[in-house]
Each structure stands twice: as structure tokens, then as C-alpha cells.
PDB file of N, CA and C in Angstrom:
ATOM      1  N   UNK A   1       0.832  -1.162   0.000  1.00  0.00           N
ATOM      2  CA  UNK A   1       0.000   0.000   0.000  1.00  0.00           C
ATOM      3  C   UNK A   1       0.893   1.246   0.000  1.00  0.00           C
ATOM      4  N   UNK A   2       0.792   2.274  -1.064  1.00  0.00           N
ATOM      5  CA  UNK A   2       1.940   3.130  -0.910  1.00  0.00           C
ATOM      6  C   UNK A   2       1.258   4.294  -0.043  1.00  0.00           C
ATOM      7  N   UNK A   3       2.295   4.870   0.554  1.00  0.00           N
ATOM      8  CA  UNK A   3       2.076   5.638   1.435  1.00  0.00           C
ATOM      9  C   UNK A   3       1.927   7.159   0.637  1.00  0.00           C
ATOM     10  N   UNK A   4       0.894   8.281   1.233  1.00  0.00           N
ATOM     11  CA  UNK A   4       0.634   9.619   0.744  1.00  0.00           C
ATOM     12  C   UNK A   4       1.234  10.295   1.145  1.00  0.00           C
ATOM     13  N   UNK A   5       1.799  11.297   0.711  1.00  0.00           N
ATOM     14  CA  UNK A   5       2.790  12.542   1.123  1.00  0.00           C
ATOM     15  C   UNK A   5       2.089  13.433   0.684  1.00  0.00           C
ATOM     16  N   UNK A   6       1.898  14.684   1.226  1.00  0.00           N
ATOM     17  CA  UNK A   6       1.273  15.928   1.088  1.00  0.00           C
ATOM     18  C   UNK A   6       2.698  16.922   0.519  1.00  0.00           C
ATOM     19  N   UNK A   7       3.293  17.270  -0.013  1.00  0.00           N
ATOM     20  CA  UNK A   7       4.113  17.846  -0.537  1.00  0.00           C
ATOM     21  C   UNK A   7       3.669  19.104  -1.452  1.00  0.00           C
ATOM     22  N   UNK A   8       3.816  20.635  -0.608  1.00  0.00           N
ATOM     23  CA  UNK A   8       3.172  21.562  -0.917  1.00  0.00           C
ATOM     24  C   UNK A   8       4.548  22.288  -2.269  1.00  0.00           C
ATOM     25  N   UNK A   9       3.326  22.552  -2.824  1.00  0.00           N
ATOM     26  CA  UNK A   9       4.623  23.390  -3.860  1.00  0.00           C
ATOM     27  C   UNK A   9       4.704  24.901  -3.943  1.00  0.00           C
ATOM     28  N   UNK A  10       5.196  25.446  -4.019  1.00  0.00           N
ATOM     29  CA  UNK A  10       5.252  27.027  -3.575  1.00  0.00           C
ATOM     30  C   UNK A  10       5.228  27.924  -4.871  1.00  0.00           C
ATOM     31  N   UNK A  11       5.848  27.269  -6.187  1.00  0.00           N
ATOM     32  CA  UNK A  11       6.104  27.964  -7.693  1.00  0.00           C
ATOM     33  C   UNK A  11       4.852  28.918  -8.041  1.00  0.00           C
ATOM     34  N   UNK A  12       3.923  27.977  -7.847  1.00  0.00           N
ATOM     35  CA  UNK A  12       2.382  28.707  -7.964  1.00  0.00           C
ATOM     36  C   UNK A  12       2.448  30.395  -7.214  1.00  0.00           C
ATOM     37  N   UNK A  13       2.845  30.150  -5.564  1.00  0.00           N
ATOM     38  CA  UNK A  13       2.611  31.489  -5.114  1.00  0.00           C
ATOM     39  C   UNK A  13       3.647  32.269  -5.400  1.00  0.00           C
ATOM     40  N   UNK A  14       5.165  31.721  -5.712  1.00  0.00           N
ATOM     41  CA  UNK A  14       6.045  32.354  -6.241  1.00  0.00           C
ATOM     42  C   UNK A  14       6.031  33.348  -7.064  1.00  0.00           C
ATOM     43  N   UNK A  15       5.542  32.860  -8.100  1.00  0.00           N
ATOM     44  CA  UNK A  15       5.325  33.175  -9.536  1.00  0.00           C
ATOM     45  C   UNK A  15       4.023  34.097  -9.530  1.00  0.00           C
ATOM     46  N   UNK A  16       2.772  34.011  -8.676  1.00  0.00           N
ATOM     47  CA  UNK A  16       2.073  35.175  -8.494  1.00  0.00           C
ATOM     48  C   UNK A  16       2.495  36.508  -8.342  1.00  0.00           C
ATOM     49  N   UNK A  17       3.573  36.452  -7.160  1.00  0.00           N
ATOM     50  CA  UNK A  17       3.731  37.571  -6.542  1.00  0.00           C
ATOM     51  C   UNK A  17       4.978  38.158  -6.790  1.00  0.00           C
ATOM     52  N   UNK A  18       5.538  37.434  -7.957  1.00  0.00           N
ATOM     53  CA  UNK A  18       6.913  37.860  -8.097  1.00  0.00           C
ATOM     54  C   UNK A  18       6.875  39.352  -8.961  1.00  0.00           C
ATOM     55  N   UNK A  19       7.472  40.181  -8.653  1.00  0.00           N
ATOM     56  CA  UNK A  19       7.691  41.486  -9.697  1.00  0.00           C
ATOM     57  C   UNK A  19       7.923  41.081 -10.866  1.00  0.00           C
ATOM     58  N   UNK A  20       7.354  41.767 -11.909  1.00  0.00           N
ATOM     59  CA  UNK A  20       7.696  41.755 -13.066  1.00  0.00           C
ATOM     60  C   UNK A  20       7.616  42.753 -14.442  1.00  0.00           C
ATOM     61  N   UNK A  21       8.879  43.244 -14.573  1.00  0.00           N
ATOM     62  CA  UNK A  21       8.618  44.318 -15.329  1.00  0.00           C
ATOM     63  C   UNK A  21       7.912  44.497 -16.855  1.00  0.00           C
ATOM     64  N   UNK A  22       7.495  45.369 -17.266  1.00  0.00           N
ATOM     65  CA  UNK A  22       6.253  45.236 -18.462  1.00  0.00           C
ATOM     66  C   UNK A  22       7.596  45.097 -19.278  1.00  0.00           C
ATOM     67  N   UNK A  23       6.863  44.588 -20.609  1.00  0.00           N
ATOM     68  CA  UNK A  23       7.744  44.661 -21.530  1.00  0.00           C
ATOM     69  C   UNK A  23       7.467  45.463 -22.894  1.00  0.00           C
ATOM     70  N   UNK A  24       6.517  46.810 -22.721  1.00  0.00           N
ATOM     71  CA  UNK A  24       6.385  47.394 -23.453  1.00  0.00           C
ATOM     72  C   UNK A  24       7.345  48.456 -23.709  1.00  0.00           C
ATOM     73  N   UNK A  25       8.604  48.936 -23.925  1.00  0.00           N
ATOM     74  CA  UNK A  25       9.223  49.998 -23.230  1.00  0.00           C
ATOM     75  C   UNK A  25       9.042  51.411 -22.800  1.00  0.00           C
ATOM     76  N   UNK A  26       8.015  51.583 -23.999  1.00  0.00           N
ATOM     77  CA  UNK A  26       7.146  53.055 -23.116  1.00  0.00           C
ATOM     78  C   UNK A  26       6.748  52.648 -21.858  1.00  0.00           C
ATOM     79  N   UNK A  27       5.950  52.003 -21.449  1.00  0.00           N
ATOM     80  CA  UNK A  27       5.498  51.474 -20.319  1.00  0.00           C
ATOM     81  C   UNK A  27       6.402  51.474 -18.734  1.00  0.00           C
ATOM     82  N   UNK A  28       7.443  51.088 -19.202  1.00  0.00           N
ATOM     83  CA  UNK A  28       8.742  50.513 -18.412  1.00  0.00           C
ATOM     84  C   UNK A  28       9.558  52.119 -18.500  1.00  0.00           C
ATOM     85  N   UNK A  29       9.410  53.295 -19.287  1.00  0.00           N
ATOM     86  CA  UNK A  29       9.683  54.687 -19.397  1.00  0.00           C
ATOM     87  C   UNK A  29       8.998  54.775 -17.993  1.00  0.00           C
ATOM     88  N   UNK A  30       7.855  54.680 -18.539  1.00  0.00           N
ATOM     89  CA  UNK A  30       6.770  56.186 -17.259  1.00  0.00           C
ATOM     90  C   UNK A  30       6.469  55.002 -15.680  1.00  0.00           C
ATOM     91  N   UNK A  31       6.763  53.974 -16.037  1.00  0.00           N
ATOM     92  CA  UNK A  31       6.886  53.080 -14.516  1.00  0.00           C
ATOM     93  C   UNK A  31       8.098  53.424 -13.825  1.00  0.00           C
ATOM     94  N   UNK A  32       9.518  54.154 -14.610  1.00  0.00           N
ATOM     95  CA  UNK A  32      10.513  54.318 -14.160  1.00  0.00           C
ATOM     96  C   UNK A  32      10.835  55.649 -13.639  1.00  0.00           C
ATOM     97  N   UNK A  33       9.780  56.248 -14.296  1.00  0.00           N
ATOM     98  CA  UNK A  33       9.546  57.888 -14.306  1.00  0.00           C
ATOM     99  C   UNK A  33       8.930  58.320 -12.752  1.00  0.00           C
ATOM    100  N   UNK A  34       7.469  57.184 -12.379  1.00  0.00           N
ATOM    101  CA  UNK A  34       6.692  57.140 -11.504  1.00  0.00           C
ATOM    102  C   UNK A  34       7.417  56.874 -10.544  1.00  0.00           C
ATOM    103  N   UNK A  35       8.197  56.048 -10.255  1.00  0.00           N
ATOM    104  CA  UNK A  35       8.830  55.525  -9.061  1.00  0.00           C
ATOM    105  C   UNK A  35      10.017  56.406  -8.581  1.00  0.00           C
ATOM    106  N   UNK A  36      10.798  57.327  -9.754  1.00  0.00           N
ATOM    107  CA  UNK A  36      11.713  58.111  -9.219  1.00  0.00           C
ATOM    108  C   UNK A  36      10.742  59.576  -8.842  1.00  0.00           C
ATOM    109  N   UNK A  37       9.753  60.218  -9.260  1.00  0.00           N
ATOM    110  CA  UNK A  37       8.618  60.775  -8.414  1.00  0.00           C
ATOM    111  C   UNK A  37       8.162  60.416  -7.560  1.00  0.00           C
ATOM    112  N   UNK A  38       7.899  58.851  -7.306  1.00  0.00           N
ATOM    113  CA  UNK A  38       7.592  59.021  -5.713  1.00  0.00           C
ATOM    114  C   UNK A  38       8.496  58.559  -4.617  1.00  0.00           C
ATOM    115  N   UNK A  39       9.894  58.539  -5.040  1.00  0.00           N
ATOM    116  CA  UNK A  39      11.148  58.673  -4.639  1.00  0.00           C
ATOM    117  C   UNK A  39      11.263  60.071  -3.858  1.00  0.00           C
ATOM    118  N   UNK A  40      11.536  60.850  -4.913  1.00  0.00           N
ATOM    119  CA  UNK A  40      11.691  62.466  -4.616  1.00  0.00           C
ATOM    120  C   UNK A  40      10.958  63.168  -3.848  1.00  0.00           C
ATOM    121  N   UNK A  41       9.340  62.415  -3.605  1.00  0.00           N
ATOM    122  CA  UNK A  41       8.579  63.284  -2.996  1.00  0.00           C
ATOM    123  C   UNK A  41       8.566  62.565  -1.480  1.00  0.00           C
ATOM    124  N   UNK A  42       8.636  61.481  -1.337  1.00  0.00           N
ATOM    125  CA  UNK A  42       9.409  60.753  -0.223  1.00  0.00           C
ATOM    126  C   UNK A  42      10.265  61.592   0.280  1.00  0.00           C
ATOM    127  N   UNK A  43      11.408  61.878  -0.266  1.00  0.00           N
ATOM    128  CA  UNK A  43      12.709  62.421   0.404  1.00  0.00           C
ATOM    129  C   UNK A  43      12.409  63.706   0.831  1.00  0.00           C
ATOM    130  N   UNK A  44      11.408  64.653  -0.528  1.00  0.00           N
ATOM    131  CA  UNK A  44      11.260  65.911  -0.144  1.00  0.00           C
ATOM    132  C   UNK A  44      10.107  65.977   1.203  1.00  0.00           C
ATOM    133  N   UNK A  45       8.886  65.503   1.630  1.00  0.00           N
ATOM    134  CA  UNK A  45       8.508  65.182   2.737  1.00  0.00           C
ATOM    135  C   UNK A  45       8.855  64.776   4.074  1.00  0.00           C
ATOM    136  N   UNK A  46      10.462  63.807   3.848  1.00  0.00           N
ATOM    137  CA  UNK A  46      10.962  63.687   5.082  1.00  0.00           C
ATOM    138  C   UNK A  46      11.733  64.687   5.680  1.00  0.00           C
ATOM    139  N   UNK A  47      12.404  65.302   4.716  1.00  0.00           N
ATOM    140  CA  UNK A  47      13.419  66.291   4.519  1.00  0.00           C
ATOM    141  C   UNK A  47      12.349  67.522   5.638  1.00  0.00           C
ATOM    142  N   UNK A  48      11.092  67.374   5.212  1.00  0.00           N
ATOM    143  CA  UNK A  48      10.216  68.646   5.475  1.00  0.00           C
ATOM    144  C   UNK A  48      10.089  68.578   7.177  1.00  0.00           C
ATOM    145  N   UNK A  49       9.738  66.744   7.451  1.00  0.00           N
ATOM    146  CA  UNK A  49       9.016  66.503   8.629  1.00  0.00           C
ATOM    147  C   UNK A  49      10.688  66.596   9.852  1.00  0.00           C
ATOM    148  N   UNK A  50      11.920  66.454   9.210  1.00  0.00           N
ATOM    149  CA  UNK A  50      13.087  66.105  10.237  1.00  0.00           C
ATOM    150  C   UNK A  50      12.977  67.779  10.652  1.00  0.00           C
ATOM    151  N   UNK A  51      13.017  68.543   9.422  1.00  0.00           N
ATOM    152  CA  UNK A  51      13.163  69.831   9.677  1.00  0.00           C
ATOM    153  C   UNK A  51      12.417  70.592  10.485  1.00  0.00           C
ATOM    154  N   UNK A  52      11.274  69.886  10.949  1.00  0.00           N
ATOM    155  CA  UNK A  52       9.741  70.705  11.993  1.00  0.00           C
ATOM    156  C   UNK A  52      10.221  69.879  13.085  1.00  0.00           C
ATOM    157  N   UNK A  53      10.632  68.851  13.107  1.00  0.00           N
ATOM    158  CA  UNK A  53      11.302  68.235  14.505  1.00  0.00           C
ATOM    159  C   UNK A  53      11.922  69.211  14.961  1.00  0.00           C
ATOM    160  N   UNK A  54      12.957  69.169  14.099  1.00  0.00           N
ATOM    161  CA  UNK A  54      14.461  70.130  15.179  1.00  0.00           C
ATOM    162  C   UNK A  54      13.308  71.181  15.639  1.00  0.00           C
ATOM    163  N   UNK A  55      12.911  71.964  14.694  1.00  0.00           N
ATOM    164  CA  UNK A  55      12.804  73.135  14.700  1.00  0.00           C
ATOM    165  C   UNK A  55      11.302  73.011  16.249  1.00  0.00           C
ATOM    166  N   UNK A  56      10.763  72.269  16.622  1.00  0.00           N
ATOM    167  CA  UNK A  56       9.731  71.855  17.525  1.00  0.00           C
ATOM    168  C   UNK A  56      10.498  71.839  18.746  1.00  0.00           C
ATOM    169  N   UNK A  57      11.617  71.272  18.498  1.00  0.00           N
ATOM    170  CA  UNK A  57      12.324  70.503  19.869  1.00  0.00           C
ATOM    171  C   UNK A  57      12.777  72.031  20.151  1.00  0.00           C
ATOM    172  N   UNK A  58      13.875  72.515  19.217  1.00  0.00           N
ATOM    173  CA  UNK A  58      14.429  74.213  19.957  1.00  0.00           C
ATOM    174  C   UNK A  58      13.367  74.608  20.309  1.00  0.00           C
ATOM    175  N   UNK A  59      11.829  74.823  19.661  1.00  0.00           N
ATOM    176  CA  UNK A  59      11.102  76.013  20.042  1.00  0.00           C
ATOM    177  C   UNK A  59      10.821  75.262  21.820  1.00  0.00           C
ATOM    178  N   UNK A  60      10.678  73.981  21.813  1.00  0.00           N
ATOM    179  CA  UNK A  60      10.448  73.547  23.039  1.00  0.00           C
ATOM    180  C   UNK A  60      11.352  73.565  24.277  1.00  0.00           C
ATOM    181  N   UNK A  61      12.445  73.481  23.982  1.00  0.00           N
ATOM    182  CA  UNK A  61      13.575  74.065  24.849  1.00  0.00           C
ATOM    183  C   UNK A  61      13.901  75.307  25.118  1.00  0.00           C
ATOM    184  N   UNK A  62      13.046  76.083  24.331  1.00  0.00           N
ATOM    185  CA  UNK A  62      13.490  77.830  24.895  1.00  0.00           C
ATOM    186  C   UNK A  62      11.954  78.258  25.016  1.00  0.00           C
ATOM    187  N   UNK A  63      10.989  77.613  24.776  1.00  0.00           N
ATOM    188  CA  UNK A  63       9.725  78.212  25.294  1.00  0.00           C
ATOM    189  C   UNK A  63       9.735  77.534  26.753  1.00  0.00           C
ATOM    190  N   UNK A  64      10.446  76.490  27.495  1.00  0.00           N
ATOM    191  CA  UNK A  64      10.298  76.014  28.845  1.00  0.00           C
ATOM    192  C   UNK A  64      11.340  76.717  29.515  1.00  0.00           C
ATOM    193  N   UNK A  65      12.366  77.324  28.895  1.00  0.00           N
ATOM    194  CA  UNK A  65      13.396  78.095  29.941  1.00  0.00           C
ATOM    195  C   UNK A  65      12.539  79.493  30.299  1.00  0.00           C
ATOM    196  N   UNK A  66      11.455  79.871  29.414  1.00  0.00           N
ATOM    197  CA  UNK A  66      11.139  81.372  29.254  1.00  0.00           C
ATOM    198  C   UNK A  66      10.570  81.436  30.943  1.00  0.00           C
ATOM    199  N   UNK A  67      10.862  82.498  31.247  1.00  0.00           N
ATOM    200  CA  UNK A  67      10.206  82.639  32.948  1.00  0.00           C
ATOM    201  C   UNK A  67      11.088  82.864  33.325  1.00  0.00           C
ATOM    202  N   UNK A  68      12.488  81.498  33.551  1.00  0.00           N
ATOM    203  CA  UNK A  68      13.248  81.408  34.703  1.00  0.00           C
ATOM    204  C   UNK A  68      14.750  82.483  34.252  1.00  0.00           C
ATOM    205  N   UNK A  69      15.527  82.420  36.068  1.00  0.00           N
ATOM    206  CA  UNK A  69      15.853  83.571  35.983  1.00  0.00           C
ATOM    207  C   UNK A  69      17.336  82.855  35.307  1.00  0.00           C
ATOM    208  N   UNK A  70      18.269  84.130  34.687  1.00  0.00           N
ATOM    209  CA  UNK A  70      19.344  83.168  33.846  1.00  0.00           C
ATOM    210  C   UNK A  70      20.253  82.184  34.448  1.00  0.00           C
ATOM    211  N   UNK A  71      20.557  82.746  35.492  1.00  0.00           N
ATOM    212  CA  UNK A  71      21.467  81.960  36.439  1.00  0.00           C
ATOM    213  C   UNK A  71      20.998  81.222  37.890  1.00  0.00           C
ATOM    214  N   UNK A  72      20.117  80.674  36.988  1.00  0.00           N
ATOM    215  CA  UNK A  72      19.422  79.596  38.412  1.00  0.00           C
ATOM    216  C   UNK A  72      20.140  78.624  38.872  1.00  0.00           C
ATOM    217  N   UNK A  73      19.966  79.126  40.890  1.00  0.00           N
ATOM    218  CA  UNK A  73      20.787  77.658  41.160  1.00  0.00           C
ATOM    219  C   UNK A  73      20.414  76.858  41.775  1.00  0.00           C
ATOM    220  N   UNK A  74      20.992  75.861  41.384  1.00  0.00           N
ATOM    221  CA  UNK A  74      20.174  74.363  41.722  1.00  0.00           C
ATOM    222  C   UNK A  74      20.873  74.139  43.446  1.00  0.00           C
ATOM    223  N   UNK A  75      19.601  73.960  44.395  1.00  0.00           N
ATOM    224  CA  UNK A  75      20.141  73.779  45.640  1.00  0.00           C
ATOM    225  C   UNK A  75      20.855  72.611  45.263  1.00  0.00           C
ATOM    226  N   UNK A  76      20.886  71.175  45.003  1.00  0.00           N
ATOM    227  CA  UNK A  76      21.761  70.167  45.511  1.00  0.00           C
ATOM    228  C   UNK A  76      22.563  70.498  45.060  1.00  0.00           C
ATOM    229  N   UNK A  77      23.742  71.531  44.014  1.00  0.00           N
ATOM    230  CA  UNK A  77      24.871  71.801  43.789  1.00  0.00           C
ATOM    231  C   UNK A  77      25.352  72.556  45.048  1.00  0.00           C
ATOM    232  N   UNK A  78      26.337  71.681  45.052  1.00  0.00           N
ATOM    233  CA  UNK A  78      27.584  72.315  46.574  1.00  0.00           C
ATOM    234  C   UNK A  78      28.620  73.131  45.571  1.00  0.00           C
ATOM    235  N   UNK A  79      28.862  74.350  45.681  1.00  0.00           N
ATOM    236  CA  UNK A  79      29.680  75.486  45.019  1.00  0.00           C
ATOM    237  C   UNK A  79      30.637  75.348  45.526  1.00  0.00           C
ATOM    238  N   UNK A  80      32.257  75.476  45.355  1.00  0.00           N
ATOM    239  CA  UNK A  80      33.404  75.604  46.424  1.00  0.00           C
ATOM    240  C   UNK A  80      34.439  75.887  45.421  1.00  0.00           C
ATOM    241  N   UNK A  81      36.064  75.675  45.854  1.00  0.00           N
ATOM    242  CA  UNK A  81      37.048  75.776  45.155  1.00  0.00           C
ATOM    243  C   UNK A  81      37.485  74.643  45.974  1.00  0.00           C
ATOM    244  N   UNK A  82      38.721  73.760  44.556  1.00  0.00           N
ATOM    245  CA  UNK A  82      39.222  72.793  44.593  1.00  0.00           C
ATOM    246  C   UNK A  82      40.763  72.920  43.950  1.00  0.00           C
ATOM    247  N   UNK A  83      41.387  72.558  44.648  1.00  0.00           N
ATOM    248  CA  UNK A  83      42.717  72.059  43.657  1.00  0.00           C
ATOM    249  C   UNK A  83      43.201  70.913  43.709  1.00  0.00           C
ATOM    250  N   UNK A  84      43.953  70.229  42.850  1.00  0.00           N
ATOM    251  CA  UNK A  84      44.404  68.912  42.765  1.00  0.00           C
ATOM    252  C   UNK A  84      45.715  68.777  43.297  1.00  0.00           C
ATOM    253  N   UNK A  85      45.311  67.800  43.930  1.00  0.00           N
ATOM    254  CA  UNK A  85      46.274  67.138  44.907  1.00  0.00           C
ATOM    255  C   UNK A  85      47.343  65.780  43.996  1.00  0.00           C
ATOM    256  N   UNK A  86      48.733  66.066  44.116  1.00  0.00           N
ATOM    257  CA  UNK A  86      49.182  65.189  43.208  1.00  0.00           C
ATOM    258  C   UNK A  86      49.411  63.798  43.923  1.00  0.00           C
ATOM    259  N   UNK A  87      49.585  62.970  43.653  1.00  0.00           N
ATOM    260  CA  UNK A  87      49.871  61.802  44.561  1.00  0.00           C
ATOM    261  C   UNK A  87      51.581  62.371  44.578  1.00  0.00           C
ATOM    262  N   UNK A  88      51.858  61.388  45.817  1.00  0.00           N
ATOM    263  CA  UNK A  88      53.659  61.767  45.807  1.00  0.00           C
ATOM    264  C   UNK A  88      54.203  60.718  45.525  1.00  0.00           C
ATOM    265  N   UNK A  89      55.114  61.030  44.984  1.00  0.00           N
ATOM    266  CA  UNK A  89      56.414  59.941  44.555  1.00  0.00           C
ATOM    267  C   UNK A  89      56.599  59.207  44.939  1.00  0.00           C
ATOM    268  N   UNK A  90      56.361  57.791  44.615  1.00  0.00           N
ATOM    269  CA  UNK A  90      57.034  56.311  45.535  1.00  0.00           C
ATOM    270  C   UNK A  90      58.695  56.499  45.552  1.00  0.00           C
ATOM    271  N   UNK A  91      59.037  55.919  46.410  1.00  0.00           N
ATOM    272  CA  UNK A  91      60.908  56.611  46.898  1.00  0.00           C
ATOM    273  C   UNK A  91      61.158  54.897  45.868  1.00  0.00           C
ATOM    274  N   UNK A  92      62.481  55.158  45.748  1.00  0.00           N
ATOM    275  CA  UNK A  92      63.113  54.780  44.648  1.00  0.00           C
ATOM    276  C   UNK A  92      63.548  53.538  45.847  1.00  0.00           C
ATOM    277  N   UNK A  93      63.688  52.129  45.646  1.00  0.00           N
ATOM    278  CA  UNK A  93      63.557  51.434  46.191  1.00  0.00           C
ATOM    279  C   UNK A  93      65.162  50.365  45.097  1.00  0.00           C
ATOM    280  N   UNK A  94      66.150  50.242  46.591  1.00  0.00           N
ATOM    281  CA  UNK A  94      67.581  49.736  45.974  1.00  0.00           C
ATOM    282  C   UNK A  94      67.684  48.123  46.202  1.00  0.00           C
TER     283      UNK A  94
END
């Protein structure tokens, strides 16, 4: 009795969904035409939206300083003077 195998083949959905360019060459003109237009308008839109970022974020960083006074100080800063202390010389050992 031979045994059944279900063995799916994929060529079918392959071959549906695979790209494929026309082969009219006008056609394959203004498909090449279309895609570098909506290339450009891609770039020119992002170009637009990075540029309202920045420009959102500064207005948001200097519309939240507006009020305060320029040289505000933050109590947990401890203010002082410091100088550096050098370590000293290990003695030369005979």
C-alpha cells in the first residue's frame, strides 16, 4: 500500500507575486519615471518633517526656559574651590 505525502509546492505562489517588469518599453519609461517621483517626494517630505522636529524641539527648549531667571541655582549643587592634589612619589627602592 503506498504511502501519501502531502508535498506543498510554492512555484504557484512564487510566480504570483513575483515582480515583473512590463515589456512594453514606453510602459517601463513612465513606470521608471513614476517611481523616481515618488522617490523624490518621499525624500522631499521627510526632509520637510526632520526639519519641523528640530525646529519643535528648539522652540520647546526655549519656550520652557522662558520665565526662569538666567542663572538659576540648583540647591543640591555644593559650590566651592578645589585644587588637585598630586599623589607623591614612591621613593626609589635599591
Amino acid at each position: 500500500m503506498p504511502a501519501k505525502r502531502f508535498q506543498y509546492d510554492s512555484s504557484f505562489l512564487r510566480s504570483l507575486l513575483a515582480p515583473r517588469k512590463p515589456r512594453h518599453p514606453l510602459l517601463r519609461l513612465a513606470l521608471g519615471i513614476v517611481g523616481l517621483g515618488l522617490l523624490a517626494l518621499l525624500i522631499f517630505f521627510s526632509v520637510f518633517v526632520g526639519a519641523a522636529m528640530i525646529l519643535a524641539g528648539v522652540a520647546f527648549k526655549l519656550l520652557g526656559q522662558r520665565g526662569k531667571p538666567v542663572a538659576a541655582r540648583d540647591p543640591n549643587v555644593v559650590e566651592g574651590q578645589f585644587r588637585v592634589v598630586r599623589k607623591p612619589g614612591l621613593p626609589i627602592s635599591h
